[in-house]
PDB file of N, CA and C in Angstrom:
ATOM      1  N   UNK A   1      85.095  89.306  91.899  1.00  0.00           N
ATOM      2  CA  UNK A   1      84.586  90.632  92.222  1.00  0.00           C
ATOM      3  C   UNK A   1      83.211  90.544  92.886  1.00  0.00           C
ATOM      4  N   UNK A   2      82.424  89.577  92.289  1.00  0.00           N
ATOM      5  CA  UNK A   2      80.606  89.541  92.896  1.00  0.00           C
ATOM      6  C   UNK A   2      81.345  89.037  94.983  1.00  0.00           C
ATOM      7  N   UNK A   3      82.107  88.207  95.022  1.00  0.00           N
ATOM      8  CA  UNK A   3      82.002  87.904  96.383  1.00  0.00           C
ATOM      9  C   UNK A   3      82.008  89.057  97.383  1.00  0.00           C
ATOM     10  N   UNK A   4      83.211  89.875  96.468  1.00  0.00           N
ATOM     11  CA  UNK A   4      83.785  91.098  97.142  1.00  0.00           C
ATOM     12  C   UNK A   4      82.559  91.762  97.826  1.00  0.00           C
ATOM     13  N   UNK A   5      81.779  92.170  97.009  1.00  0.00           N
ATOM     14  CA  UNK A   5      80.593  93.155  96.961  1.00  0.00           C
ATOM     15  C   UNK A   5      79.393  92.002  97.556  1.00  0.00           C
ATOM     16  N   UNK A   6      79.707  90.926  97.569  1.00  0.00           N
ATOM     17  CA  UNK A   6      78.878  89.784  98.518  1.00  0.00           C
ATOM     18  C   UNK A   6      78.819  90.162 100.042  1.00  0.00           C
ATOM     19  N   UNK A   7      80.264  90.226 100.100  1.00  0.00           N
ATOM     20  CA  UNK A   7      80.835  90.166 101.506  1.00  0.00           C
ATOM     21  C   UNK A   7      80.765  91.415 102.116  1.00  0.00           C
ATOM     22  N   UNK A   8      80.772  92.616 101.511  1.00  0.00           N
ATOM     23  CA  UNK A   8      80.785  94.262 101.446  1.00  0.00           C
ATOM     24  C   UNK A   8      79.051  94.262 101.885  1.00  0.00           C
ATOM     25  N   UNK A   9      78.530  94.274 101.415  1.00  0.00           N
ATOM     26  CA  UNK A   9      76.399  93.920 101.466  1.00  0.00           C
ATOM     27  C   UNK A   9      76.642  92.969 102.697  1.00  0.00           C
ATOM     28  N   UNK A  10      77.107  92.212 102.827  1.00  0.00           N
ATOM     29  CA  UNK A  10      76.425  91.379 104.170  1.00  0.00           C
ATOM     30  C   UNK A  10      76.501  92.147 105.330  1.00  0.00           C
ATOM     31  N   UNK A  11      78.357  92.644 105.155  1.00  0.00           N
ATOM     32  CA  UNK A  11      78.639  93.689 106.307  1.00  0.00           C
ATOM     33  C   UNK A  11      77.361  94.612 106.980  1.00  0.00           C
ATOM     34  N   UNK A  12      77.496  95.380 105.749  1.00  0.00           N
ATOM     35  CA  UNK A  12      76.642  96.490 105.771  1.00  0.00           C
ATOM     36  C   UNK A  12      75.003  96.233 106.432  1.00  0.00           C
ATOM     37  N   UNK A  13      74.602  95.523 105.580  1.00  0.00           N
ATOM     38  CA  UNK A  13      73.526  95.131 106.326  1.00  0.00           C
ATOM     39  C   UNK A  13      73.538  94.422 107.352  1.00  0.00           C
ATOM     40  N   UNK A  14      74.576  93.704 108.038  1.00  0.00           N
ATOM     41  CA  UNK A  14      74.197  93.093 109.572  1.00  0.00           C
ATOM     42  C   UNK A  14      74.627  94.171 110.327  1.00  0.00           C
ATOM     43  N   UNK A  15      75.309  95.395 109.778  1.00  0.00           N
ATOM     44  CA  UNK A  15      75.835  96.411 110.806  1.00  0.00           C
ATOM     45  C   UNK A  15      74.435  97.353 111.016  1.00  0.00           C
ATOM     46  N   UNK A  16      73.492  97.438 109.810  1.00  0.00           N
ATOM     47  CA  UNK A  16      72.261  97.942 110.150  1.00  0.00           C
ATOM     48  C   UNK A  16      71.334  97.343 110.797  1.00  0.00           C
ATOM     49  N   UNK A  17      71.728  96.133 110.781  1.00  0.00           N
ATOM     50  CA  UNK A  17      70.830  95.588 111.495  1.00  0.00           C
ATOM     51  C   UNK A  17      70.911  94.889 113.167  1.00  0.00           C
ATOM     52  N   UNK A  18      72.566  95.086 112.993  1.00  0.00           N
ATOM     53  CA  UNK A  18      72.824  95.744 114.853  1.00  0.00           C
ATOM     54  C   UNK A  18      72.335  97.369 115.197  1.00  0.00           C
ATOM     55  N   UNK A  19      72.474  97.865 114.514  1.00  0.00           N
ATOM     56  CA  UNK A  19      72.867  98.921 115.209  1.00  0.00           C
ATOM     57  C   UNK A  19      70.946  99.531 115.471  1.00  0.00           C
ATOM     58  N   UNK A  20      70.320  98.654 114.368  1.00  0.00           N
ATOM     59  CA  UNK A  20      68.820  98.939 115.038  1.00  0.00           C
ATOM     60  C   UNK A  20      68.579  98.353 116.290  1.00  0.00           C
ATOM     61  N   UNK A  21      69.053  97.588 116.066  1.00  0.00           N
ATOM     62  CA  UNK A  21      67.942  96.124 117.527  1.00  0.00           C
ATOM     63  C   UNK A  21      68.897  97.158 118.952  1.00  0.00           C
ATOM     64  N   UNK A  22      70.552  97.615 118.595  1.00  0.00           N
ATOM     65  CA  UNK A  22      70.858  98.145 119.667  1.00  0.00           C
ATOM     66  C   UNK A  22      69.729  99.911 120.102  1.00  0.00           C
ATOM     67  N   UNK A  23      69.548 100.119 119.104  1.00  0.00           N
ATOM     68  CA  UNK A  23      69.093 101.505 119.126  1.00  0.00           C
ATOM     69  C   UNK A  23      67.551 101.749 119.918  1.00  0.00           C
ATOM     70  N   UNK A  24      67.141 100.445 119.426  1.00  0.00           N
ATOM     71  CA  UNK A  24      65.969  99.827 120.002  1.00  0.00           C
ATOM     72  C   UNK A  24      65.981  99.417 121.648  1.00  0.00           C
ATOM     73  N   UNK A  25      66.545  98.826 121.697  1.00  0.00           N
ATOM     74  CA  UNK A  25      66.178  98.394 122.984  1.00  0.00           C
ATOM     75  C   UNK A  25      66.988  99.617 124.254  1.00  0.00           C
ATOM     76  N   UNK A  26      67.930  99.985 123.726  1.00  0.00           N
ATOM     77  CA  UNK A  26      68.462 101.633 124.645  1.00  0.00           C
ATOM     78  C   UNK A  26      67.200 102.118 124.745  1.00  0.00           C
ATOM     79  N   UNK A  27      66.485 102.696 123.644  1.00  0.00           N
ATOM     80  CA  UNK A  27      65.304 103.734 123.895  1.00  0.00           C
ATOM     81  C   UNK A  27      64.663 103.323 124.805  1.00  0.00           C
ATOM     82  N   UNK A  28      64.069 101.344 124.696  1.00  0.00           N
ATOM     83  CA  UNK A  28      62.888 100.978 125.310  1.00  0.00           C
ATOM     84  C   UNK A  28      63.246 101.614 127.068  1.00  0.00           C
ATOM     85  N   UNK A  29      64.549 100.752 127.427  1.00  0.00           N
ATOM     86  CA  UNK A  29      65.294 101.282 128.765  1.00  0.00           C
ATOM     87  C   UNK A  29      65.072 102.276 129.550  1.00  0.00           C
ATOM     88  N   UNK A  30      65.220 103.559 128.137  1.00  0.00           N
ATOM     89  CA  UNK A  30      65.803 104.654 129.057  1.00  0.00           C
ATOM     90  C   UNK A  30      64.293 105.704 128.640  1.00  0.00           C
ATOM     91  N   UNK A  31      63.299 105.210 128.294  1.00  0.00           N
ATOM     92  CA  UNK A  31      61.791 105.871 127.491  1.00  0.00           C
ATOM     93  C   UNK A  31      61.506 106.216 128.904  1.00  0.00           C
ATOM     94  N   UNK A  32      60.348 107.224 129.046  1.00  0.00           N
ATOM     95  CA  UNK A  32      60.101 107.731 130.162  1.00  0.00           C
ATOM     96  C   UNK A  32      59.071 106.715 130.807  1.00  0.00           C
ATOM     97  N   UNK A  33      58.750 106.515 132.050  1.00  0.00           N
ATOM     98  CA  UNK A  33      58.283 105.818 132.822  1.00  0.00           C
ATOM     99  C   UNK A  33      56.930 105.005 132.240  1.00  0.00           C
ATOM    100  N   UNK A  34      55.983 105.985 131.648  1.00  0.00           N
ATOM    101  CA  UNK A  34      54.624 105.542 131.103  1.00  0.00           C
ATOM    102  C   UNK A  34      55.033 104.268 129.496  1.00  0.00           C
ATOM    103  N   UNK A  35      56.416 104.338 129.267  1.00  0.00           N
ATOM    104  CA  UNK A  35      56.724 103.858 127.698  1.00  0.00           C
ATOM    105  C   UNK A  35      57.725 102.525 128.265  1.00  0.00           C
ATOM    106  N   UNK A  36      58.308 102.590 129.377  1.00  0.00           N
ATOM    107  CA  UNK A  36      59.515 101.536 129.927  1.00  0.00           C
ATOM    108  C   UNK A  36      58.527 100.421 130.462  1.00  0.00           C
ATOM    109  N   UNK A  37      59.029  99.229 130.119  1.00  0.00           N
ATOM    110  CA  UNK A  37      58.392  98.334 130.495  1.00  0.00           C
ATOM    111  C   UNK A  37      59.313  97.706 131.618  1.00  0.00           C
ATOM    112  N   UNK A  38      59.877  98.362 132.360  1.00  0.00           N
ATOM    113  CA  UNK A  38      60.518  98.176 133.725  1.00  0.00           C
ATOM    114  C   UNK A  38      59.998  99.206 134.779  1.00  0.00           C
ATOM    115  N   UNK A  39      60.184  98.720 136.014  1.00  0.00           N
ATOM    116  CA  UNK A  39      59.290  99.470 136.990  1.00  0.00           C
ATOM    117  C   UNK A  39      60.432  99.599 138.309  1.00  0.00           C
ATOM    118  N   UNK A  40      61.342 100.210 138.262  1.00  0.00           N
ATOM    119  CA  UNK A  40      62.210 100.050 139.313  1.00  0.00           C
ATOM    120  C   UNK A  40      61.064 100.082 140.578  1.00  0.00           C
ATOM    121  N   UNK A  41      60.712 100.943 141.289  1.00  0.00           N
ATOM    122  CA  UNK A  41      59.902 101.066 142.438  1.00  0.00           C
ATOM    123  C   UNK A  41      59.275  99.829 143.035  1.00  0.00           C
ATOM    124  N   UNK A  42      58.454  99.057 141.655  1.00  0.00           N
ATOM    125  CA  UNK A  42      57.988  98.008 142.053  1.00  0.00           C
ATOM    126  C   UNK A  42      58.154  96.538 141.486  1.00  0.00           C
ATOM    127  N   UNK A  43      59.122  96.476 141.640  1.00  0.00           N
ATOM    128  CA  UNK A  43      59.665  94.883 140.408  1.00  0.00           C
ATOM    129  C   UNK A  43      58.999  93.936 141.185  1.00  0.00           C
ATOM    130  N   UNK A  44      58.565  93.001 140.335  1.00  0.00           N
ATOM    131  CA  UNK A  44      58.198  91.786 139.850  1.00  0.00           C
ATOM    132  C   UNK A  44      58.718  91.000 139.435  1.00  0.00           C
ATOM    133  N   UNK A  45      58.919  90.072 139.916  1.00  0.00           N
ATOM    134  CA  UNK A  45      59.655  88.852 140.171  1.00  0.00           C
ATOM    135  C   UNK A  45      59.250  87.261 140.360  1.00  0.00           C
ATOM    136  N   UNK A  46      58.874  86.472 139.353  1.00  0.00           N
ATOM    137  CA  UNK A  46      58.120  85.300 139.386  1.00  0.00           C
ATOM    138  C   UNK A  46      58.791  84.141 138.626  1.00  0.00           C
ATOM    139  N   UNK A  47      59.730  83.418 139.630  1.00  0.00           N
ATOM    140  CA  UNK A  47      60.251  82.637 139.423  1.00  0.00           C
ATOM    141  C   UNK A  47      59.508  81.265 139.100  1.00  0.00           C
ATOM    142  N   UNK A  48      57.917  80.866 139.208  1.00  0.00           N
ATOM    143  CA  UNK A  48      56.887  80.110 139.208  1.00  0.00           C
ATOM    144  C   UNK A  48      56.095  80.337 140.340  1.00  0.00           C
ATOM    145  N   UNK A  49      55.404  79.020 140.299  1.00  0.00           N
ATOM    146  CA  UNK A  49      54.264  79.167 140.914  1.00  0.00           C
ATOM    147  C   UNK A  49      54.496  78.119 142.241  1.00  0.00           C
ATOM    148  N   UNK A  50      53.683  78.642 143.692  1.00  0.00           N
ATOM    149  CA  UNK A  50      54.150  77.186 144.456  1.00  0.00           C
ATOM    150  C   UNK A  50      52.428  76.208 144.978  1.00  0.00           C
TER     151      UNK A  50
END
């Protein structure tokens, strides 16, 4: 019975703990311009140095 409820708790908590990191990084995406740490207009792009 303890595995049952082992295995039931792991679920649960790795499903909370997808469904933050997903919830998270949507917002960062789609946050309004001053909060997005993407810049369509002006991307940046630095593959190194020459």
């Amino acid at each position: 019975m303890g595995t049952i409820l082992t295995t039931i708790g792991a679920l649960v908590l790795g499903g909370v703990v997808a469904a933050a990191t997903i919830v998270g990084v949507v917002s960062s995406q789609t946050a309004a311009p001053d909060k997005s740490p993407t810049n369509v207009n002006a991307p940046v792009i630095e593959y190194g140095s020459n």
